[in-house]
C-alpha atoms as a PDB file:
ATOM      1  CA  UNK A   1      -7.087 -78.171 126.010  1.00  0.00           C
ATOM      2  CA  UNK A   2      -9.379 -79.453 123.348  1.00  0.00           C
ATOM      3  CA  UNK A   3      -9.067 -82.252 120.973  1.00  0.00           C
ATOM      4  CA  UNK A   4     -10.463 -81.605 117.106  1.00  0.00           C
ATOM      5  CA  UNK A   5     -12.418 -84.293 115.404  1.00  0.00           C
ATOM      6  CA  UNK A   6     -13.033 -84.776 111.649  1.00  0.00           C
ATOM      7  CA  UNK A   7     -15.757 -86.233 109.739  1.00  0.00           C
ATOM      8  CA  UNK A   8     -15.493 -87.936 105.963  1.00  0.00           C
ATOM      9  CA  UNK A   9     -19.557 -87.959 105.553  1.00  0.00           C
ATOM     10  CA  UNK A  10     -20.444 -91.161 102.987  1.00  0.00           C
ATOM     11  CA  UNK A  11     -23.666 -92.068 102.279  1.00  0.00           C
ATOM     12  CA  UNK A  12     -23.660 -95.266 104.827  1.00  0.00           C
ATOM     13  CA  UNK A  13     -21.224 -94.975 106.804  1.00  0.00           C
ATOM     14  CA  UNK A  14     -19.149 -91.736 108.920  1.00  0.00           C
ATOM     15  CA  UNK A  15     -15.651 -91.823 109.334  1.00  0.00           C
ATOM     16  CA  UNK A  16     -14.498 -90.524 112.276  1.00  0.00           C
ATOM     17  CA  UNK A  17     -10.729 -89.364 113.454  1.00  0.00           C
ATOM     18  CA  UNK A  18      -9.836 -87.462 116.581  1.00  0.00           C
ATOM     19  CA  UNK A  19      -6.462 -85.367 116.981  1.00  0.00           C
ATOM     20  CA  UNK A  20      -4.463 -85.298 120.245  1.00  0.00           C
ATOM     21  CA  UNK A  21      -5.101 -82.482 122.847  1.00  0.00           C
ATOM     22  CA  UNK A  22      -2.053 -80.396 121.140  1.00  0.00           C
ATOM     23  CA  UNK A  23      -3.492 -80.885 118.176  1.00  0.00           C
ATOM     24  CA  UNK A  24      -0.921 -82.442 116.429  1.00  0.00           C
ATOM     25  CA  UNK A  25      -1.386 -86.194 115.978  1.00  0.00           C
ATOM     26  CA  UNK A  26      -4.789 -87.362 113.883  1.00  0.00           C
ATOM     27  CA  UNK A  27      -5.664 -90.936 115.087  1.00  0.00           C
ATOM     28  CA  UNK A  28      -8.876 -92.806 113.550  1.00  0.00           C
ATOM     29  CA  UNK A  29     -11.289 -93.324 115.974  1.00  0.00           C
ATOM     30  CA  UNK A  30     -14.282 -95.178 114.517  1.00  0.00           C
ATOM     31  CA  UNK A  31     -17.432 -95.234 111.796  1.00  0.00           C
ATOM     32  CA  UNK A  32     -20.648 -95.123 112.462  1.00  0.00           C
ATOM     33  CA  UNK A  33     -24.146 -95.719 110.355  1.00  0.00           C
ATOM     34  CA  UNK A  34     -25.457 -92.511 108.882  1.00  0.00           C
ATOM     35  CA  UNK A  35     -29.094 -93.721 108.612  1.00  0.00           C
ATOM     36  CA  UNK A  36     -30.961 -92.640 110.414  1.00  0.00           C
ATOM     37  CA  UNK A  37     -29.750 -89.199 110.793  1.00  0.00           C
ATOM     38  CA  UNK A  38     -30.564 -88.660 113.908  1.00  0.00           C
ATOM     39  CA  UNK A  39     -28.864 -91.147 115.674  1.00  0.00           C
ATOM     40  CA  UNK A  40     -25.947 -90.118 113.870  1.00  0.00           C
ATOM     41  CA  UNK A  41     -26.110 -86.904 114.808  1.00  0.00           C
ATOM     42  CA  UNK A  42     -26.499 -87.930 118.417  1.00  0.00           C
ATOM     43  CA  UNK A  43     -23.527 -90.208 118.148  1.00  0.00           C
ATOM     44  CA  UNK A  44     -21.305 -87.601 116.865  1.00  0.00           C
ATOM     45  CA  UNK A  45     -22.013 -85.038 119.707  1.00  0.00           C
ATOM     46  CA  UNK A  46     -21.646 -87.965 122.503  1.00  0.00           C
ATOM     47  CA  UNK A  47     -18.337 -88.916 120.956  1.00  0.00           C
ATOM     48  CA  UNK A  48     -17.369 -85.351 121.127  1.00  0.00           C
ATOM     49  CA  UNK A  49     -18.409 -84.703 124.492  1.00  0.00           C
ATOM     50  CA  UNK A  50     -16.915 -87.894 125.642  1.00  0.00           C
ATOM     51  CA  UNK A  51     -13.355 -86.230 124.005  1.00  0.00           C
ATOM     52  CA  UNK A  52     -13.829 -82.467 124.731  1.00  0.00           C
ATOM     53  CA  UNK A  53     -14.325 -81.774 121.335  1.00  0.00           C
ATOM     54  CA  UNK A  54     -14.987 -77.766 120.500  1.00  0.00           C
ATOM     55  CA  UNK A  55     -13.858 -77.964 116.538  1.00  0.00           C
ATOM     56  CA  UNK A  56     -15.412 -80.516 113.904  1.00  0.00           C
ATOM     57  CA  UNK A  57     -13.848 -80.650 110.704  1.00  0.00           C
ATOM     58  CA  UNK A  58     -15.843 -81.604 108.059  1.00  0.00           C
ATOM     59  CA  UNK A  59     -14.745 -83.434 104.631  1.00  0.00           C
ATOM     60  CA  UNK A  60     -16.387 -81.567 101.663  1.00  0.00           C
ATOM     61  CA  UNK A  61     -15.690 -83.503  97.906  1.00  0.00           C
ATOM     62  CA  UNK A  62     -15.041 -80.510  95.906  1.00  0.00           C
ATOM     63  CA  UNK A  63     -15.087 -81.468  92.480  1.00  0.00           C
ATOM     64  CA  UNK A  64     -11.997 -81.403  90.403  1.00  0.00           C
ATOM     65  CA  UNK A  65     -13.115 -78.066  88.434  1.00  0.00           C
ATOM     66  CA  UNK A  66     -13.638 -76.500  92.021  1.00  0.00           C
ATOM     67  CA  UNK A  67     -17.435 -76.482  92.444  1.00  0.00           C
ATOM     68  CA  UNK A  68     -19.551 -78.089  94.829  1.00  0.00           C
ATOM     69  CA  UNK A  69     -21.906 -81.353  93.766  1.00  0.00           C
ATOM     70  CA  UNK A  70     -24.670 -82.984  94.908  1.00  0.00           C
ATOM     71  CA  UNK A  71     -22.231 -85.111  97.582  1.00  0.00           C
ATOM     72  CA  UNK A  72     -20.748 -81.652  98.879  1.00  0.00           C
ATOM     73  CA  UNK A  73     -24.064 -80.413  99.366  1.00  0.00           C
ATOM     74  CA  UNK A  74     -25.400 -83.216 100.884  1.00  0.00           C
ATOM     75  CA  UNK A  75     -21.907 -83.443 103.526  1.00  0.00           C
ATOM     76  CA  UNK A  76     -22.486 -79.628 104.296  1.00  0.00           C
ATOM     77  CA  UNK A  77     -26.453 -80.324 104.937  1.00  0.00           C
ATOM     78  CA  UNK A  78     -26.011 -82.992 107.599  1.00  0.00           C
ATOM     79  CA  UNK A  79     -22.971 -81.340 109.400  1.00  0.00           C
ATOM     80  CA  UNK A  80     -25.472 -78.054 109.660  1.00  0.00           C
ATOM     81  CA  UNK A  81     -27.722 -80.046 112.272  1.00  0.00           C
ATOM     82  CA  UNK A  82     -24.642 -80.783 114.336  1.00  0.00           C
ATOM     83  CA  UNK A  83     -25.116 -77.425 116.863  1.00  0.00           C
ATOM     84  CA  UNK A  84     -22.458 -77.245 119.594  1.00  0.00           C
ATOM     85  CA  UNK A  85     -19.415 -77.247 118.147  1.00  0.00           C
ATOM     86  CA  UNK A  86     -17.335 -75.134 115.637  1.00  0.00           C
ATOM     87  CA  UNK A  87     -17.639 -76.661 112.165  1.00  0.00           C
ATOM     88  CA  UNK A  88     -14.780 -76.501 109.415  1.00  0.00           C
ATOM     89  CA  UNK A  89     -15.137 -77.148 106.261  1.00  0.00           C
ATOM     90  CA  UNK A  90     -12.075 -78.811 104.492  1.00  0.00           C
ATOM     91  CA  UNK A  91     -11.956 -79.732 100.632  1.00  0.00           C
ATOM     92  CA  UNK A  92     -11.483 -83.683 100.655  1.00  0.00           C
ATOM     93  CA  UNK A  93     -10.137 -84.458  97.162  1.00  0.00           C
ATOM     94  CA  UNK A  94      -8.891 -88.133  96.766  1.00  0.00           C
ATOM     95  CA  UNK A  95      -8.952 -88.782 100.208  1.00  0.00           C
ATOM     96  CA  UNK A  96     -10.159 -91.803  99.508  1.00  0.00           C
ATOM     97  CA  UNK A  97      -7.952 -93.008  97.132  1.00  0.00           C
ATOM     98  CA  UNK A  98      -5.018 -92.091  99.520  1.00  0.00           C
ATOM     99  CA  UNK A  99      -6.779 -93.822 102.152  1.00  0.00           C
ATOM    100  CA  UNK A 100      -6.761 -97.413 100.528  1.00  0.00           C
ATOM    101  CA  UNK A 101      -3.151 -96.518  99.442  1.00  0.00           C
ATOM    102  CA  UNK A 102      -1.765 -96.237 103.096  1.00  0.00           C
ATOM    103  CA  UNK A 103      -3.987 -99.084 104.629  1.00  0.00           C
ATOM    104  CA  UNK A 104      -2.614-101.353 101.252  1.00  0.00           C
ATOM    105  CA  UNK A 105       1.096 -99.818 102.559  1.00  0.00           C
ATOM    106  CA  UNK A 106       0.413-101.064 105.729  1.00  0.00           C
ATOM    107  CA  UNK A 107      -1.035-104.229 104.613  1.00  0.00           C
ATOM    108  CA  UNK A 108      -4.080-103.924 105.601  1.00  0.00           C
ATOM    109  CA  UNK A 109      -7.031-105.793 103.845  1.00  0.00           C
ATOM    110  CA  UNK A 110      -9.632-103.310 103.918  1.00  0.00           C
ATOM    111  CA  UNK A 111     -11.874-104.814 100.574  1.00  0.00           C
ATOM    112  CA  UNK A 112     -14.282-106.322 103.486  1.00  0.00           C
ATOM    113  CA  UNK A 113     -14.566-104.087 106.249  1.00  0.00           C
ATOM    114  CA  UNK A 114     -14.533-100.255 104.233  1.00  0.00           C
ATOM    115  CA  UNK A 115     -15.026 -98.709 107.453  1.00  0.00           C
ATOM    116  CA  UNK A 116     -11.767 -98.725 107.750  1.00  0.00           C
ATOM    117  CA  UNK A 117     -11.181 -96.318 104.461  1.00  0.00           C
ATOM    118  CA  UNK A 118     -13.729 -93.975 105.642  1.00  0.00           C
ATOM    119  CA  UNK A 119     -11.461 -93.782 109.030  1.00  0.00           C
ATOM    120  CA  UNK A 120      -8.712 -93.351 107.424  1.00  0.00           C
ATOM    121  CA  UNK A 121     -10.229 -90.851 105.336  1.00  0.00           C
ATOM    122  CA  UNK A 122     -11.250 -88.835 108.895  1.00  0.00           C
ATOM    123  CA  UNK A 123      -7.791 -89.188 109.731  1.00  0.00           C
ATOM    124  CA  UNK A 124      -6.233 -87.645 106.328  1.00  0.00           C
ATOM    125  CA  UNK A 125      -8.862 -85.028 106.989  1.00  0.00           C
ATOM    126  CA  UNK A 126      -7.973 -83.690 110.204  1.00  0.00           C
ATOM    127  CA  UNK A 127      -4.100 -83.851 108.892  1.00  0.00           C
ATOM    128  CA  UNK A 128      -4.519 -81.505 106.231  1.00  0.00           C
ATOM    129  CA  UNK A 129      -6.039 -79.316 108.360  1.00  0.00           C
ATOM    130  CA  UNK A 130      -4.096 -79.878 111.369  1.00  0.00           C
ATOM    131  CA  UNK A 131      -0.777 -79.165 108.890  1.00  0.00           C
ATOM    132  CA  UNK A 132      -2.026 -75.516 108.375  1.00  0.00           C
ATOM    133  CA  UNK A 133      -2.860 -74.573 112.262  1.00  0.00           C
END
């Protein structure tokens, strides 16, 4: 068995969430810098190794008409220099937004540490996903 992780790629900062090894439950897991890339990159394949990762998903922010920006681009760009693992590409509308909603549900101040959205994010991510397997 095989866990799945998911990525929600921001400009500083990676979310990261990790399912279960059925692959049912998405937990957040942590964030990490994205600068430089390359320890990034590195970080993201020891974290998968570490939790016999085979399937990445990957957060793309499709734009509300359907087409792919700058920020999709740029998400789809750095997951292409992550070699070893399967990489998915899910459409990450408003993930965000929903984040902050269920940390705010939860009561969780998340204004100062936004790591925590981004982790959240991961984990709404792998959900969606994870809902349609």
């Amino acid at each position: 068995m095989h866990k799945i992780m998911a990525l929600d790629i921001g400009t500083k900062r990676i979310g990261i969430a990790l399912s279960d090894f059925l692959q049912v439950i998405a937990t957040p897991h942590s964030t990490i810098a994205r600068m430089p890339e390359e320890k990034a990159i590195e970080a993201i394949k020891n974290i998968a190794k570490e939790n016999r990762v085979e399937k990445i998903i990957v957060g793309i922010p499709i734009n509300m008409d359907d087409s792919k920006g700058f920020q999709a681009q740029d998400c789809i760009n750095f997951s292409q220099k992550i070699s070893g693992f399967d990489i998915i590409y899910e459409d990450e509308r408003l993930t965000s937004e929903e984040a902050e909603q269920r940390l705010r549900s939860r009561k969780i101040d998340f204004r100062k540490n936004k790591g925590l959205v981004d982790m959240e994010s991961a984990c709404i991510i792998l959900e969606q996903y994870l809902s349609r397997k």
